[in-house]
C-alpha atoms as a PDB file:
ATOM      1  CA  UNK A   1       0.000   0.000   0.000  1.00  0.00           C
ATOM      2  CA  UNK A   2       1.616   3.229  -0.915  1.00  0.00           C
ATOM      3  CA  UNK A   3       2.513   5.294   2.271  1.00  0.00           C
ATOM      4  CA  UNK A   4      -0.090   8.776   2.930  1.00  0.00           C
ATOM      5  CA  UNK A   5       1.191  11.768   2.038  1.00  0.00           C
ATOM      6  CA  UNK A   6       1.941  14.223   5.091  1.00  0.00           C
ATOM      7  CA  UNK A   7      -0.479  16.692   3.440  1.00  0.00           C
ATOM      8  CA  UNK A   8      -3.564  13.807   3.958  1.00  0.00           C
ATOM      9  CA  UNK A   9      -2.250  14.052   8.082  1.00  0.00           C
ATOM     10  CA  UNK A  10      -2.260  17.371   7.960  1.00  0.00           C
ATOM     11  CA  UNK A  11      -5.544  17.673   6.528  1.00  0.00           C
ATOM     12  CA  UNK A  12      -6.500  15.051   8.928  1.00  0.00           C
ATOM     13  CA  UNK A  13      -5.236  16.640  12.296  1.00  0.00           C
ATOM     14  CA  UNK A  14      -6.644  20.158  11.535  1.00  0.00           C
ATOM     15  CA  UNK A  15     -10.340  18.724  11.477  1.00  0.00           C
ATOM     16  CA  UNK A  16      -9.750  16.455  14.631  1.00  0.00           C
ATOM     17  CA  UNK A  17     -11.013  17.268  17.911  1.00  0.00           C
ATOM     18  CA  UNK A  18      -9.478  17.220  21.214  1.00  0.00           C
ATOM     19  CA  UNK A  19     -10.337  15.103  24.665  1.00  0.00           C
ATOM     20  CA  UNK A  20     -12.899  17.328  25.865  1.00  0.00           C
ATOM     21  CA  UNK A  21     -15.027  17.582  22.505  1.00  0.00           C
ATOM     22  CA  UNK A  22     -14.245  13.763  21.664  1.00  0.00           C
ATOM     23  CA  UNK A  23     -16.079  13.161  25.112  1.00  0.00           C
ATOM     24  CA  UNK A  24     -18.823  15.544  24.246  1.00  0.00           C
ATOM     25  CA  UNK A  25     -19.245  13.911  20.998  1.00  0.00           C
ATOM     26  CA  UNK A  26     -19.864  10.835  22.514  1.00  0.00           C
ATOM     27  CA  UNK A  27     -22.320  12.219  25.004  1.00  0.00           C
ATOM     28  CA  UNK A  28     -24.143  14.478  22.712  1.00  0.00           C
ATOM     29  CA  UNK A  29     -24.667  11.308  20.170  1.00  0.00           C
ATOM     30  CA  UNK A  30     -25.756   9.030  23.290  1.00  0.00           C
ATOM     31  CA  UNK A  31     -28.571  11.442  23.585  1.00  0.00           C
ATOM     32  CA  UNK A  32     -29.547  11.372  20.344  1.00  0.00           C
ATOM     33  CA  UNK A  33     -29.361   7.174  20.806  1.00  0.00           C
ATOM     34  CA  UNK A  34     -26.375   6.999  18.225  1.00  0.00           C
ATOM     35  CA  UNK A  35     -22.325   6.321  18.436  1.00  0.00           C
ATOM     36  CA  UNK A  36     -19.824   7.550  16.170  1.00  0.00           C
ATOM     37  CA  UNK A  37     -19.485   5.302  12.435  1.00  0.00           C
ATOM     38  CA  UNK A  38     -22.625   4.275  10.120  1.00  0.00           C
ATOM     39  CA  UNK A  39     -23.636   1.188  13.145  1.00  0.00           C
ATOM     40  CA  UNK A  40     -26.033   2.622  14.978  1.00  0.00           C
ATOM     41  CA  UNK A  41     -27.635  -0.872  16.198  1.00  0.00           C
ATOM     42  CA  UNK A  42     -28.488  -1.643  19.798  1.00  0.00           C
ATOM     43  CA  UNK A  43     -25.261  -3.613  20.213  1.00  0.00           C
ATOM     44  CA  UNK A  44     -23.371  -0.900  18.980  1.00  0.00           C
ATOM     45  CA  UNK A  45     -25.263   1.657  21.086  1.00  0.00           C
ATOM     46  CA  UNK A  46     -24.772  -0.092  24.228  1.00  0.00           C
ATOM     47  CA  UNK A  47     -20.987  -0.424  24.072  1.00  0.00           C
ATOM     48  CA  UNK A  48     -21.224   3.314  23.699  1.00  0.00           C
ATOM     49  CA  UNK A  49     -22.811   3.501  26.721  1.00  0.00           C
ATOM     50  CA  UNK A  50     -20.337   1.596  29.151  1.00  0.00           C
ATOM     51  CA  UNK A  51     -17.305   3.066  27.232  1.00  0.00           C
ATOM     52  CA  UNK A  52     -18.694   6.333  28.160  1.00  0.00           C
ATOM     53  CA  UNK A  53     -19.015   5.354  31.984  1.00  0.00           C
ATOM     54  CA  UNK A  54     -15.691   4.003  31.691  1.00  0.00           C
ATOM     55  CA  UNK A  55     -14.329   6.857  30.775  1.00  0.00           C
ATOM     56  CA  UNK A  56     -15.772   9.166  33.003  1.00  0.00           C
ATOM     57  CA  UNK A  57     -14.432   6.738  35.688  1.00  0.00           C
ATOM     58  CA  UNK A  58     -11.333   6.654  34.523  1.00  0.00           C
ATOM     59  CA  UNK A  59     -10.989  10.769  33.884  1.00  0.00           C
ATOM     60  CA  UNK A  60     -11.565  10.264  38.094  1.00  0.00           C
ATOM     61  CA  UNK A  61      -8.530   7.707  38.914  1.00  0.00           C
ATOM     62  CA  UNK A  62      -5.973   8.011  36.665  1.00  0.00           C
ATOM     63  CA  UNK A  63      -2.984   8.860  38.836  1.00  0.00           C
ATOM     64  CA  UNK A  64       0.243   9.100  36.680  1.00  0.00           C
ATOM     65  CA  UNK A  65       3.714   8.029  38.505  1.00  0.00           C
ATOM     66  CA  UNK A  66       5.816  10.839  39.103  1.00  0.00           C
ATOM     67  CA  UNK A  67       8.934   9.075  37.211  1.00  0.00           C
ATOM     68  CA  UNK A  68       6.687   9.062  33.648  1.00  0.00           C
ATOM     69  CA  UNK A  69       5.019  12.913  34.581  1.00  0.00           C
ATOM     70  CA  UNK A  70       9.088  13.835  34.484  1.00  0.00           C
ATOM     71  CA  UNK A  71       9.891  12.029  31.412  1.00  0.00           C
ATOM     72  CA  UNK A  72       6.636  13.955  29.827  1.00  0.00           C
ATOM     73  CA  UNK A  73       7.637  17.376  30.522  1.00  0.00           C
ATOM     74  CA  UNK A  74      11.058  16.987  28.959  1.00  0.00           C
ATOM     75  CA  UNK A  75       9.369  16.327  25.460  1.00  0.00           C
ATOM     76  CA  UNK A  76       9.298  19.467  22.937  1.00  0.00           C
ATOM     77  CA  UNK A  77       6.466  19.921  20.754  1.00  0.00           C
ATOM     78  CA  UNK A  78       4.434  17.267  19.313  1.00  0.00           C
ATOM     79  CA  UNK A  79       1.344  16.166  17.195  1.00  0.00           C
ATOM     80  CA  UNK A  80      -0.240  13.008  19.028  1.00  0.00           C
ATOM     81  CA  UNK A  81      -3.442  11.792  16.764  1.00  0.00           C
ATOM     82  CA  UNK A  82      -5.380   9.122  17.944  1.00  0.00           C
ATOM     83  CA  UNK A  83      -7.662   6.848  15.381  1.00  0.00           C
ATOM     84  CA  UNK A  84     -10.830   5.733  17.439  1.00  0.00           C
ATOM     85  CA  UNK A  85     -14.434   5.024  17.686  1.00  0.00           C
ATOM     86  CA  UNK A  86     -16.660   5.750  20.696  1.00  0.00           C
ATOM     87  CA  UNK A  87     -18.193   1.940  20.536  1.00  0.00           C
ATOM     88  CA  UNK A  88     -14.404   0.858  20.777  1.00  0.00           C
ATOM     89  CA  UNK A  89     -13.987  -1.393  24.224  1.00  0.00           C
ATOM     90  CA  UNK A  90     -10.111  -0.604  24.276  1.00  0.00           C
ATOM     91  CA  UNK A  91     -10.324   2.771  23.428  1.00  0.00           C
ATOM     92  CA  UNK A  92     -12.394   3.363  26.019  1.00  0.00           C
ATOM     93  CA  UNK A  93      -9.618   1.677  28.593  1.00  0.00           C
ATOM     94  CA  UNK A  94      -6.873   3.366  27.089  1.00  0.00           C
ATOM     95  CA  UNK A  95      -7.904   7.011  25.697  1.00  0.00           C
ATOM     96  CA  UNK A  96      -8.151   8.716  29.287  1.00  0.00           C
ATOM     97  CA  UNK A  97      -4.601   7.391  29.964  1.00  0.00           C
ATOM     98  CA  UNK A  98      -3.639   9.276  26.683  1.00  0.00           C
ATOM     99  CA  UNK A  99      -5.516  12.230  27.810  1.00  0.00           C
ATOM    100  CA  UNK A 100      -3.905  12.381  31.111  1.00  0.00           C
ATOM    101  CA  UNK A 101      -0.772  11.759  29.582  1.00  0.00           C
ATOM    102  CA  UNK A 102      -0.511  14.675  27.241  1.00  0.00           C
ATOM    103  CA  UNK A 103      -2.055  17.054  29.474  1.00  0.00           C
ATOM    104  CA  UNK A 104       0.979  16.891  31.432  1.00  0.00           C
ATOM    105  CA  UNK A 105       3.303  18.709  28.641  1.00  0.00           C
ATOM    106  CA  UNK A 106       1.729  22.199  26.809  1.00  0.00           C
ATOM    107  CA  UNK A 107       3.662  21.474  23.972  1.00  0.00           C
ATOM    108  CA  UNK A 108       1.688  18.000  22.915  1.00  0.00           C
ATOM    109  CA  UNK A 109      -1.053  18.815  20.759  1.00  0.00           C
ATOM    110  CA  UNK A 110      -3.484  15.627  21.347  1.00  0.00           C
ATOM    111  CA  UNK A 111      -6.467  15.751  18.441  1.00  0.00           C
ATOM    112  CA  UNK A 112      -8.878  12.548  17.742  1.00  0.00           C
ATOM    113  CA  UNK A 113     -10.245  11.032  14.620  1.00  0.00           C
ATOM    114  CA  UNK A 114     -12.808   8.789  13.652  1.00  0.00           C
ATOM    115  CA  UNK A 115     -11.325   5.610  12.104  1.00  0.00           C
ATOM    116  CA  UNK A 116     -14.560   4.484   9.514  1.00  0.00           C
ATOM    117  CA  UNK A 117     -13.982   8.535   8.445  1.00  0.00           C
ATOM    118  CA  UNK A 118     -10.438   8.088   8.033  1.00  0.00           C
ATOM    119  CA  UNK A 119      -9.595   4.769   6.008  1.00  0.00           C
ATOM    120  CA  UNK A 120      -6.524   6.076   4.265  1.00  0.00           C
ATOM    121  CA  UNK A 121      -5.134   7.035   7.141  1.00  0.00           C
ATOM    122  CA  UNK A 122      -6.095   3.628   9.147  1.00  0.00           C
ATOM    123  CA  UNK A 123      -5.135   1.855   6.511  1.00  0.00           C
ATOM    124  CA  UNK A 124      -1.478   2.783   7.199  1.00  0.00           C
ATOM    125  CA  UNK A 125      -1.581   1.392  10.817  1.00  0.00           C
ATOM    126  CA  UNK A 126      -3.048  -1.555  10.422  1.00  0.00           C
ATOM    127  CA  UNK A 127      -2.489  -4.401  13.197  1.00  0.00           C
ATOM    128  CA  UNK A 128      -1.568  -7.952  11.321  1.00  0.00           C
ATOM    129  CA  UNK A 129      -3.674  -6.290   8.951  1.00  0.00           C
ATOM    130  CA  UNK A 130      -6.186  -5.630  10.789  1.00  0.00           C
ATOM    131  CA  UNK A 131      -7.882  -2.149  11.292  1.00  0.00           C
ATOM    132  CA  UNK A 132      -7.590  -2.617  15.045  1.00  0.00           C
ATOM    133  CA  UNK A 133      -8.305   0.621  17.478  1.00  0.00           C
ATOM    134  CA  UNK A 134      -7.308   2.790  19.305  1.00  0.00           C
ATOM    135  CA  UNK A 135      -4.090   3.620  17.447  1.00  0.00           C
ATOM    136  CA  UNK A 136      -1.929   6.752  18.352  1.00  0.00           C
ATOM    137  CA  UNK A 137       0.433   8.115  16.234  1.00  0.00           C
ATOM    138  CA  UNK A 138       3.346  10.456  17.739  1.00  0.00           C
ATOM    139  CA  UNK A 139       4.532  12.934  15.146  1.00  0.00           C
ATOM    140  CA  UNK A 140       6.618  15.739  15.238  1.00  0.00           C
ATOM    141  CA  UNK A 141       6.165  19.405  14.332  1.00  0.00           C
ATOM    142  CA  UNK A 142       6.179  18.602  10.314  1.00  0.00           C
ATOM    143  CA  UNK A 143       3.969  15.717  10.701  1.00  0.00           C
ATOM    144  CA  UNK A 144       6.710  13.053  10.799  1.00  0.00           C
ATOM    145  CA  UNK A 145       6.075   9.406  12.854  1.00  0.00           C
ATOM    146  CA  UNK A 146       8.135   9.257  15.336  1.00  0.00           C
ATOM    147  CA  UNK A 147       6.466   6.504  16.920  1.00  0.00           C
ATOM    148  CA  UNK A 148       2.988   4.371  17.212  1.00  0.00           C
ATOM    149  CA  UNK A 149       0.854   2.679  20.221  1.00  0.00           C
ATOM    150  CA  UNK A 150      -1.688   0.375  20.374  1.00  0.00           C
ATOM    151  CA  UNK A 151      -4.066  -0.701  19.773  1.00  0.00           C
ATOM    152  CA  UNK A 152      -4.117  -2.286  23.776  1.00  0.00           C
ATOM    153  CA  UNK A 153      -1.251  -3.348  25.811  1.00  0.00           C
ATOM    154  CA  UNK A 154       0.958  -5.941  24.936  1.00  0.00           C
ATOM    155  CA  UNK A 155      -0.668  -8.149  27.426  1.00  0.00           C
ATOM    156  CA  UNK A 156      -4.382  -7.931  26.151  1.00  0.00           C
ATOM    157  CA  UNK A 157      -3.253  -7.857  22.747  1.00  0.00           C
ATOM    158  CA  UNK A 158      -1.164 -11.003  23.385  1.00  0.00           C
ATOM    159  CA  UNK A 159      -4.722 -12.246  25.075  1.00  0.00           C
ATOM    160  CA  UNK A 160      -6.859 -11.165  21.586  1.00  0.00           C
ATOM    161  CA  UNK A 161      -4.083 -13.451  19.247  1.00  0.00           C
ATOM    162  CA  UNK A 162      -4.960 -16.211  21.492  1.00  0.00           C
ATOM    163  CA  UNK A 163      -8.419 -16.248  21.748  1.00  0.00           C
ATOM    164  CA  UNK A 164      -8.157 -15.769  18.128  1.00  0.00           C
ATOM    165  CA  UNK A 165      -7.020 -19.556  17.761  1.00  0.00           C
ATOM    166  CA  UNK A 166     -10.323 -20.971  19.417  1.00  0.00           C
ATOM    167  CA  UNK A 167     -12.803 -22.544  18.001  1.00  0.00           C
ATOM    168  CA  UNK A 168     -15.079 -22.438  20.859  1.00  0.00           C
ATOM    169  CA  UNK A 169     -14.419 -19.338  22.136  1.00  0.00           C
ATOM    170  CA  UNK A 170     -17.000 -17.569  24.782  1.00  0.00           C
ATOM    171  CA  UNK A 171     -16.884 -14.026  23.179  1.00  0.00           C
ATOM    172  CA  UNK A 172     -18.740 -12.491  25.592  1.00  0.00           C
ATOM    173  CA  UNK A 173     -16.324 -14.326  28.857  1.00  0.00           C
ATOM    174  CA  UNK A 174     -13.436 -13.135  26.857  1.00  0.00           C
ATOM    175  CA  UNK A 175     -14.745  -9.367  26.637  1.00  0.00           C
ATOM    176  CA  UNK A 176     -15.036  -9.833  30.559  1.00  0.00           C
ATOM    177  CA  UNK A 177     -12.032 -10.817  31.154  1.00  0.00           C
ATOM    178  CA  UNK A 178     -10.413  -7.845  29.287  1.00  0.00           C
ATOM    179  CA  UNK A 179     -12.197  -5.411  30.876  1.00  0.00           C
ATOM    180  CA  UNK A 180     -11.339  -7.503  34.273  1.00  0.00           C
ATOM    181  CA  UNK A 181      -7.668  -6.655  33.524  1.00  0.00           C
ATOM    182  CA  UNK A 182      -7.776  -3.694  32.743  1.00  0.00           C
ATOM    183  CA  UNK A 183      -9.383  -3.072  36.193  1.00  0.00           C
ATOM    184  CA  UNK A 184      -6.611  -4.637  37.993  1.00  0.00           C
ATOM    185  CA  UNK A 185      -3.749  -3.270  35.695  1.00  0.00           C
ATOM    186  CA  UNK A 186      -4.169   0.310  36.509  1.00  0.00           C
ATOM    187  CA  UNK A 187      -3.033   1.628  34.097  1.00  0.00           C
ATOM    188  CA  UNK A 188       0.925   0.028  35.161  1.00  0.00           C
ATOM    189  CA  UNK A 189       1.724  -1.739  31.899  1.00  0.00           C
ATOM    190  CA  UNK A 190       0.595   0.892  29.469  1.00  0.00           C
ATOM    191  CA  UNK A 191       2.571   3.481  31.921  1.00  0.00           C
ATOM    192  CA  UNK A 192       5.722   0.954  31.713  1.00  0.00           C
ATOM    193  CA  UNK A 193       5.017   1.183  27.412  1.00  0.00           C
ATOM    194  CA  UNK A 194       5.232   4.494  27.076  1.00  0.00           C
ATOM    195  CA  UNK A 195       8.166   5.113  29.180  1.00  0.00           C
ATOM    196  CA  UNK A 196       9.993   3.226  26.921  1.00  0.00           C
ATOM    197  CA  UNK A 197       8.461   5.011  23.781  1.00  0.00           C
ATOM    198  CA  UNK A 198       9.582   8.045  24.890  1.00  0.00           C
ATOM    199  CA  UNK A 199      12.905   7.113  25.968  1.00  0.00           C
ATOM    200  CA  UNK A 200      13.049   5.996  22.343  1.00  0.00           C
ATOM    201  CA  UNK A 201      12.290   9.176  20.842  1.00  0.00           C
ATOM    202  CA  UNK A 202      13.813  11.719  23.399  1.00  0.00           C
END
């Protein structure tokens, strides 16, 4: 697939929206019984619904280690774009991190798009070709990658290739048990990935 120009990102990032008005998106579409994409079925509906609680819970508890907080206020400026949906279970566990995170450095410029609006640009983070969400993409002032995330931990993702393999998968348990370790995580290992990102890139 040829890569995206930078001009498509930059197109891309100067209609996205930030934290607050991705949250009042999904609120202001909840009331309207609709979630972000064309799937505006019951299923799809209700996953908005718990996302949006778990995200409001989350905006609560997130308490960021001093050691990372350090390591973000050392960046200089960046473009962080995030490819989600509101009826996304991981984005929901992983987006307030992100929020958090970026809110601790002025200079990090955190914008969210719509994946089903943005194909061309999914299409260039695919996971094992899959277009798999919430993806973030770190960029610097010209729009340049300097580094990806997602779309979940390495530990749940490692947990959606397995139950991938089963044939008589409970997909309903296995959604459970996601969101059950995400509970007890914390936040810790995607705190411990991003260190390590930024180390990378700083």
């Amino acid at each position: 697939m040829p890569e995206i120009s930078t001009s498509k990102k930059v197109e891309a990032f100067k209609k996205a929206i930030d934290y607050a008005s991705y949250r009042n998106l999904i609120k202001s579409l909840l009331a309207e019984n609709q979630t972000t994409g064309d799937n505006h079925s019951e299923a799809m509906i209700n996953y908005t619904f718990m996302n949006d609680r778990r995200m409001d819970r989350w905006d609560k508890k997130i308490d960021l280690d001093a050691d990372l907080v350090n390591i973000m206020k050392g960046l200089p400026p960046m473009k962080w774009m995030v490819i989600t949906e509101a009826w996304c279970g991981d984005a929901a566990q992983n987006i307030p991190f992100l929020a958090k995170l970026a809110k601790e450095n002025e200079n990090i410029d955190l914008r969210f798009i719509m994946r089903d609006a943005n194909l061309e640009i999914m299409d260039q983070y695919l996971t094992n070709g899959a277009r798999s969400i919430p993806i973030l993409i770190v960029m610097d002032q010209d729009f340049n990658d300097l580094a990806t995330w997602g779309p979940r931990p390495t530990p749940v993702q490692n947990m959606v290739i397995d139950a991938k393999k089963k044939t008589d998968l409970d997909q309903t348990a296995f959604i459970e048990s996601i969101h059950k370790w995400y509970a007890v995580n914390k936040n810790q290992t995607i705190a411990e990935e991003f260190k390590e990102i930024i180390k990378k890139i700083h």
